[in-house]
N, C-alpha and C. Protein backbone atom coordinates (compact mmCIF):
# COMPACT_ATOMS: atom_id res chain seq x y z
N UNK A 1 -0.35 -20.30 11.80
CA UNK A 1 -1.71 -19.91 11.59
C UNK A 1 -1.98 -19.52 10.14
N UNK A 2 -0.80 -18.74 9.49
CA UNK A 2 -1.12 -18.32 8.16
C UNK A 2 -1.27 -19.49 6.86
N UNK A 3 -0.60 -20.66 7.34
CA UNK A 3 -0.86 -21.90 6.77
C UNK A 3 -2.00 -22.50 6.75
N UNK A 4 -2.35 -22.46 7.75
CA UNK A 4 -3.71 -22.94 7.78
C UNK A 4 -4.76 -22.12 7.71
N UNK A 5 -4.84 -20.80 7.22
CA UNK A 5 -6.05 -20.20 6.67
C UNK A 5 -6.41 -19.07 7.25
N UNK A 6 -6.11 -19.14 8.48
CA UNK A 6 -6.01 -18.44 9.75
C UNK A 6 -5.29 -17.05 9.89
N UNK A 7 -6.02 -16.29 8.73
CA UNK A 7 -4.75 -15.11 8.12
C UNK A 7 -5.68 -13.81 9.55
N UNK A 8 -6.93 -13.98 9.92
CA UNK A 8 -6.83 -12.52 10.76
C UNK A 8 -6.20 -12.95 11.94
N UNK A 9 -6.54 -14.32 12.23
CA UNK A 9 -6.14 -14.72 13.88
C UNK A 9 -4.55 -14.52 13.71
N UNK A 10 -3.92 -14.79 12.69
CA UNK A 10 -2.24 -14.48 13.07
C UNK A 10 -2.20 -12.97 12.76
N UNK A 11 -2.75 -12.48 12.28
CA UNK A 11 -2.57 -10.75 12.38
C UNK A 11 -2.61 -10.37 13.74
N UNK A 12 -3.78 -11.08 14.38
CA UNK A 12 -4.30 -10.42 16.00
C UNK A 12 -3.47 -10.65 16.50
N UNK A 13 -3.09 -11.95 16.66
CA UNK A 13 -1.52 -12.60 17.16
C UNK A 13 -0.06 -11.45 17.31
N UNK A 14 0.29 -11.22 15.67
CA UNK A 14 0.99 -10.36 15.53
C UNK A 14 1.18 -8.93 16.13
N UNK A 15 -0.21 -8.88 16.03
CA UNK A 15 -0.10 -7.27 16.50
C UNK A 15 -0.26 -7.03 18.17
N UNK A 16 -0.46 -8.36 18.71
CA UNK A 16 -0.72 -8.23 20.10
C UNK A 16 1.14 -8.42 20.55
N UNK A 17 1.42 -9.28 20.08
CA UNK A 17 3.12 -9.83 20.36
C UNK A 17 3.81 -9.18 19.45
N UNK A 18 4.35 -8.23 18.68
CA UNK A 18 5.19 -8.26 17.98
C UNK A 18 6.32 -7.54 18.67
N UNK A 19 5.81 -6.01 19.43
CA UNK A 19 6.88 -5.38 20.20
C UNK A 19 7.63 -5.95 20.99
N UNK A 20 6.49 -6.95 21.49
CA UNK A 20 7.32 -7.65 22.95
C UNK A 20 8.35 -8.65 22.18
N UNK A 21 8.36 -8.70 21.11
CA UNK A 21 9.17 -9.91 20.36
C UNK A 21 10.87 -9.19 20.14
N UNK A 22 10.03 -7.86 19.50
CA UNK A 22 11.45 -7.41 18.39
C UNK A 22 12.19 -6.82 19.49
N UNK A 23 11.41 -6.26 21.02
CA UNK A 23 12.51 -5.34 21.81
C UNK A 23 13.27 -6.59 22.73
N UNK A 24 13.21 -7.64 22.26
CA UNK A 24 13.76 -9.19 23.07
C UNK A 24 15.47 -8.95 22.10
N UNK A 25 15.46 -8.16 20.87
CA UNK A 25 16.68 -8.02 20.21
C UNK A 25 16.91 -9.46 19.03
N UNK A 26 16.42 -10.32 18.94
CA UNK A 26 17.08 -11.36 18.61
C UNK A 26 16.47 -11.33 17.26
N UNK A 27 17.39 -10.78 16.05
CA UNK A 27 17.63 -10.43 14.81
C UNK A 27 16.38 -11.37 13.97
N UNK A 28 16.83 -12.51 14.59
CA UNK A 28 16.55 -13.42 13.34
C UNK A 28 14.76 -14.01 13.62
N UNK A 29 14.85 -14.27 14.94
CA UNK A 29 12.81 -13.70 15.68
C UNK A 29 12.42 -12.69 15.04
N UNK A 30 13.08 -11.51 15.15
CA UNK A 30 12.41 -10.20 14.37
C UNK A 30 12.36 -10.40 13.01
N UNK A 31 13.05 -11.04 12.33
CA UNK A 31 13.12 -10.60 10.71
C UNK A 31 11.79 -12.06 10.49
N UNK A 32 11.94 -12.88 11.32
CA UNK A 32 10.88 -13.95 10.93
C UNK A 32 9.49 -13.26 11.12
N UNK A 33 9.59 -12.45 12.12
CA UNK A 33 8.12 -11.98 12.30
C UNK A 33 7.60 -10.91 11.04
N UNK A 34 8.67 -10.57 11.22
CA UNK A 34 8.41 -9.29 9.81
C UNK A 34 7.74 -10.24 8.55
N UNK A 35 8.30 -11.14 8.59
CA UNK A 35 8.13 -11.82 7.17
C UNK A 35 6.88 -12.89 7.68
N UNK A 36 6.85 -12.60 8.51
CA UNK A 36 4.95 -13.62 8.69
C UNK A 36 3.85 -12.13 8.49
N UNK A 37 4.60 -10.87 8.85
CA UNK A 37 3.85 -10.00 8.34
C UNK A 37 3.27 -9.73 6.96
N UNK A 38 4.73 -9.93 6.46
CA UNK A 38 4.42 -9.99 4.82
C UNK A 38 3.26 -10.93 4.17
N UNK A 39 3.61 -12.57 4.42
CA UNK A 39 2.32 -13.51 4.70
C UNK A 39 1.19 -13.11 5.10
N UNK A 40 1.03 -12.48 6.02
CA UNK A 40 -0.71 -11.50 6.20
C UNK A 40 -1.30 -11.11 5.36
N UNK A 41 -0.64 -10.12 4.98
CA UNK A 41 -0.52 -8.68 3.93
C UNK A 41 -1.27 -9.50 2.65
N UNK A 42 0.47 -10.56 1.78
CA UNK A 42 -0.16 -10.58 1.11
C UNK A 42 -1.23 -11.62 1.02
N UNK A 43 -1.57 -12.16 1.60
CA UNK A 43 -2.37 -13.42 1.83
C UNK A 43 -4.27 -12.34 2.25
N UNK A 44 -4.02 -11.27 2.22
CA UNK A 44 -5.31 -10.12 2.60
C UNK A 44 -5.09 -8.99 1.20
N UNK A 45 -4.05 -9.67 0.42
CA UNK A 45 -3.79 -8.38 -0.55
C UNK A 45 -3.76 -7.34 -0.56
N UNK A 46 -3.05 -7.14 0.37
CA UNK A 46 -2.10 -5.46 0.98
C UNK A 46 -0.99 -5.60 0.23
N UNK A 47 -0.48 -5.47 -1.19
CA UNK A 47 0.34 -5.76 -1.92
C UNK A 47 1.31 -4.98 -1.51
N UNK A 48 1.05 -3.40 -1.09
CA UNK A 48 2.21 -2.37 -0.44
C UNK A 48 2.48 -2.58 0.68
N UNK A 49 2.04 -2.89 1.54
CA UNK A 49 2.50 -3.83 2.82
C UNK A 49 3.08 -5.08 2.72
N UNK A 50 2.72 -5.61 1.80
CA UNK A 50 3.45 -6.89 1.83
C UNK A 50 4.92 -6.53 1.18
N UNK A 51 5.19 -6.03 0.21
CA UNK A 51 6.19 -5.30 -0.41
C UNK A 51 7.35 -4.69 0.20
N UNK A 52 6.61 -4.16 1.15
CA UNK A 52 7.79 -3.14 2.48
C UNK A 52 8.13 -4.08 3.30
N UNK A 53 7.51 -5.06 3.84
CA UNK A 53 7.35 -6.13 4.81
C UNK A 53 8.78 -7.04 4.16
N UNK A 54 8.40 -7.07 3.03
CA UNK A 54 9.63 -8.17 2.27
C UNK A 54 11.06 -7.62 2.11
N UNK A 55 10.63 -6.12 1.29
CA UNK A 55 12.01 -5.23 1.55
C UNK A 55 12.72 -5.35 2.96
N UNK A 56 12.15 -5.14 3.72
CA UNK A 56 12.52 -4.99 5.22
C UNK A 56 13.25 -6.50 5.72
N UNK A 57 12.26 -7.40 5.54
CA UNK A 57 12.94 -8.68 5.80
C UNK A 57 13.72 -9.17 5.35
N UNK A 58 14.11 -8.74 3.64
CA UNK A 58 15.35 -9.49 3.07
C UNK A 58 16.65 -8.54 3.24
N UNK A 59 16.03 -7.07 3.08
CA UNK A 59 17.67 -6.51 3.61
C UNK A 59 18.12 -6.56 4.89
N UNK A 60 17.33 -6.90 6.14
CA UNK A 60 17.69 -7.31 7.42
C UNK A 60 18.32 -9.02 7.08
N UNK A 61 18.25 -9.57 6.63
CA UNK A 61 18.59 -10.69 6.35
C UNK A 61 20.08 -10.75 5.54
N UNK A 62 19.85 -9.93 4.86
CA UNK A 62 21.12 -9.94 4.07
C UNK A 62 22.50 -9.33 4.70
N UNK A 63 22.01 -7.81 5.62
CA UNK A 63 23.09 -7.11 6.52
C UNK A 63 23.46 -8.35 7.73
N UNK A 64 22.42 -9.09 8.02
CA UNK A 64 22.92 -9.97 9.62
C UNK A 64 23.26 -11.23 9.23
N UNK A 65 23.51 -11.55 7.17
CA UNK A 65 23.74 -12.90 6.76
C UNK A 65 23.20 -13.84 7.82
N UNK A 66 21.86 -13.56 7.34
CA UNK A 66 20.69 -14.68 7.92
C UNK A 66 20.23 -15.25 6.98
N UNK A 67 20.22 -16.65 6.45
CA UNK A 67 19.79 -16.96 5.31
C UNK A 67 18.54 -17.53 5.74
N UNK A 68 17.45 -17.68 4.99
CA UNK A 68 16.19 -18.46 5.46
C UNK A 68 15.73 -19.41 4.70
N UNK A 69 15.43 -20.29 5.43
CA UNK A 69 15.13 -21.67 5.18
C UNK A 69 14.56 -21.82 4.03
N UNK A 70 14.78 -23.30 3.66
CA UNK A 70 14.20 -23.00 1.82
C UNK A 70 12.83 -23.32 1.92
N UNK A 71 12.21 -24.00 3.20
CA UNK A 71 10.45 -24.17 3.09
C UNK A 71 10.30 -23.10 3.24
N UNK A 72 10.62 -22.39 4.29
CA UNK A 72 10.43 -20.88 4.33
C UNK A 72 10.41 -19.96 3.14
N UNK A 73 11.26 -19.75 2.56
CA UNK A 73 11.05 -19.10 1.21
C UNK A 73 10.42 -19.70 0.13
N UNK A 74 10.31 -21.08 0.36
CA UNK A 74 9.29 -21.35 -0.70
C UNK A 74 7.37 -20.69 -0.29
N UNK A 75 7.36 -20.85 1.31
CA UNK A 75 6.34 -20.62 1.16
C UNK A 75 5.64 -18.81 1.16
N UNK A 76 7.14 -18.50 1.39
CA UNK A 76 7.17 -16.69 1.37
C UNK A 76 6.77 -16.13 0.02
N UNK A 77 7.57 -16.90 -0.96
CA UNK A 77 7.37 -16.72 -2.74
C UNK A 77 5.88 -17.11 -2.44
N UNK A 78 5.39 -18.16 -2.40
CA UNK A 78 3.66 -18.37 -2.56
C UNK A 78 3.24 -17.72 -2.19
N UNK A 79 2.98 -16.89 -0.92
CA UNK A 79 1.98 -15.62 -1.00
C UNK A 79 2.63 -14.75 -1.74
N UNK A 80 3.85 -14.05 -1.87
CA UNK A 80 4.25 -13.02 -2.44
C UNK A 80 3.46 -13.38 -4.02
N UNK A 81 4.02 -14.04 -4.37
CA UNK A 81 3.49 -14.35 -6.60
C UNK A 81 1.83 -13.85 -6.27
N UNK A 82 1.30 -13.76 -5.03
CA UNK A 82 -0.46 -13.43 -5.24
C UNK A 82 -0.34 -12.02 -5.40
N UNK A 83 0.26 -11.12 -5.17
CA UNK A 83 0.65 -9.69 -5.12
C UNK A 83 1.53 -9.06 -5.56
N UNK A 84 2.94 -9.73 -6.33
CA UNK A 84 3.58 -9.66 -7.04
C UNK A 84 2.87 -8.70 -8.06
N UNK A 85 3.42 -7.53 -8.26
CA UNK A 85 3.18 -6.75 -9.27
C UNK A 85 1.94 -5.71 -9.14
N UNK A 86 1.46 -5.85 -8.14
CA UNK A 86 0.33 -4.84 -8.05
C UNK A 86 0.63 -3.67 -7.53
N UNK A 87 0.01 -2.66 -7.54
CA UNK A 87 -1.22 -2.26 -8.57
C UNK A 87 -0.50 -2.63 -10.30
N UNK A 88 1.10 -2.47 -9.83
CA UNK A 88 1.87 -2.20 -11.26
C UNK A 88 2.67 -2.96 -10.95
N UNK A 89 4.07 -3.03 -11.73
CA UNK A 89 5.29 -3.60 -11.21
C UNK A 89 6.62 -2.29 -10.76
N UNK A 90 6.28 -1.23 -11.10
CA UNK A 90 6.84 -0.17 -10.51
C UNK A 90 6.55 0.24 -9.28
N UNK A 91 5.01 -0.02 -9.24
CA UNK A 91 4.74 0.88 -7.71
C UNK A 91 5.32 -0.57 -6.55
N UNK A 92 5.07 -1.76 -7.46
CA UNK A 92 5.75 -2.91 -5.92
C UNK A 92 7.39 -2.72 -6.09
N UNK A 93 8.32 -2.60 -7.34
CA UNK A 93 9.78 -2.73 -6.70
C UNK A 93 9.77 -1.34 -5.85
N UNK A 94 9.07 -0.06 -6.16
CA UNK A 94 8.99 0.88 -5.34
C UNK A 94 9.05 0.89 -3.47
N UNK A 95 8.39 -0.03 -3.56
CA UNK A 95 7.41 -0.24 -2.00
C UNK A 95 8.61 -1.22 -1.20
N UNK A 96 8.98 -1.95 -2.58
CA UNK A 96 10.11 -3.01 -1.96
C UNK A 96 11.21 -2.05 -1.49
N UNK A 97 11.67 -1.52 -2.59
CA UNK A 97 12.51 -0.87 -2.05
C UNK A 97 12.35 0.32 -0.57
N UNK A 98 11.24 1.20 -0.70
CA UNK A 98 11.38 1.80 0.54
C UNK A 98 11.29 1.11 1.87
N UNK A 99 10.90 -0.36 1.99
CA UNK A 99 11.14 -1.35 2.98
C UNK A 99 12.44 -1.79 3.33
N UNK A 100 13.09 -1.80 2.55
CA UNK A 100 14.59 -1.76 2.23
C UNK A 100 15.13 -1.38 2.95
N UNK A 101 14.95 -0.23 3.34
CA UNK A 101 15.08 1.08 3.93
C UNK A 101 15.16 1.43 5.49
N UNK A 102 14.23 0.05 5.51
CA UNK A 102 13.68 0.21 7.35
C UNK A 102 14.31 -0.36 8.11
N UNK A 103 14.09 0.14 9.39
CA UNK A 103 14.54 -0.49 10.47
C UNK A 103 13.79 -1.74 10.84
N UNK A 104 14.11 -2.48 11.80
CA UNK A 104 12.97 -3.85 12.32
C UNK A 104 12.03 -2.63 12.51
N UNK A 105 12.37 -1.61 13.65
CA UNK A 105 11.37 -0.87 14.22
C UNK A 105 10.59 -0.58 13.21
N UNK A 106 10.90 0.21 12.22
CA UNK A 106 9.82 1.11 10.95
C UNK A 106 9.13 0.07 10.38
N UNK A 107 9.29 -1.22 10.48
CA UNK A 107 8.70 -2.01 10.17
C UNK A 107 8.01 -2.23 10.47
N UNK A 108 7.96 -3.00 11.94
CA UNK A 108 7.01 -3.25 13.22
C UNK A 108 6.01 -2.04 12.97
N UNK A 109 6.51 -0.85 13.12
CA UNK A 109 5.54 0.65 13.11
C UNK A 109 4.99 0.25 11.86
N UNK A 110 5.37 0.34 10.70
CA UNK A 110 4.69 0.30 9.60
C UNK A 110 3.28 -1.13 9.63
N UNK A 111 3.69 -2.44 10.31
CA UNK A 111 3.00 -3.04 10.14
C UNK A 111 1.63 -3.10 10.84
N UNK A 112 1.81 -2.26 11.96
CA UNK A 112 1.04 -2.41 13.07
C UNK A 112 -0.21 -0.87 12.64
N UNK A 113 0.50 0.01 11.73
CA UNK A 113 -0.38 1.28 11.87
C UNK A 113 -1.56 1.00 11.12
């Protein structure tokens, strides 16, 4: 949906399915969803949401050596470069980093509040 333009309908999407997704356990469903979160965010320019969203998804990725697909990250970098650096470039490695930080759950929570 976020490909095709369709950035609130996959939010509604998201936020209607996401619990029922991540409490299914399966690492690599959850870290994808997280990171279609990020796609929302920044694709609506929630640059600090998108930021935590990414933190969250690449250090879950990195602890469960999940690597992600290279269309996938190519098209993750394309929304991210729209928000890249905002407000500053301190306050986003900031944001990245406290995403870092999270659980799938604090994530999910974070994305949904």
């Amino acid at each position: 949906m976020v490909r095709a333009g369709r950035v609130v309908d996959a939010l509604e999407t998201l936020r209607e399915h996401a619990a029922t997704r991540l409490a299914l356990g399966d690492v690599d469903l959850s870290v994808n969803m997280i990171e279609t979160f990020c796609l929302v965010f920044a694709e609506q320019e929630d640059a600090s949401r998108a930021a935590r969203m990414l933190g969250a998804s690449s250090a879950t990725r990195r602890a469960a050596e999940i690597p992600i697909a290279a269309p996938d990250a190519e098209w993750l970098e394309h929304s991210v470069r729209k928000v890249r650096d905002l407000p500053d470039p301190e306050t986003w490695r900031t944001n990245v980093a406290a995403g870092s930080e999270f659980t799938l759950q604090d994530a999910l929570y974070d994305a949904l509040r």
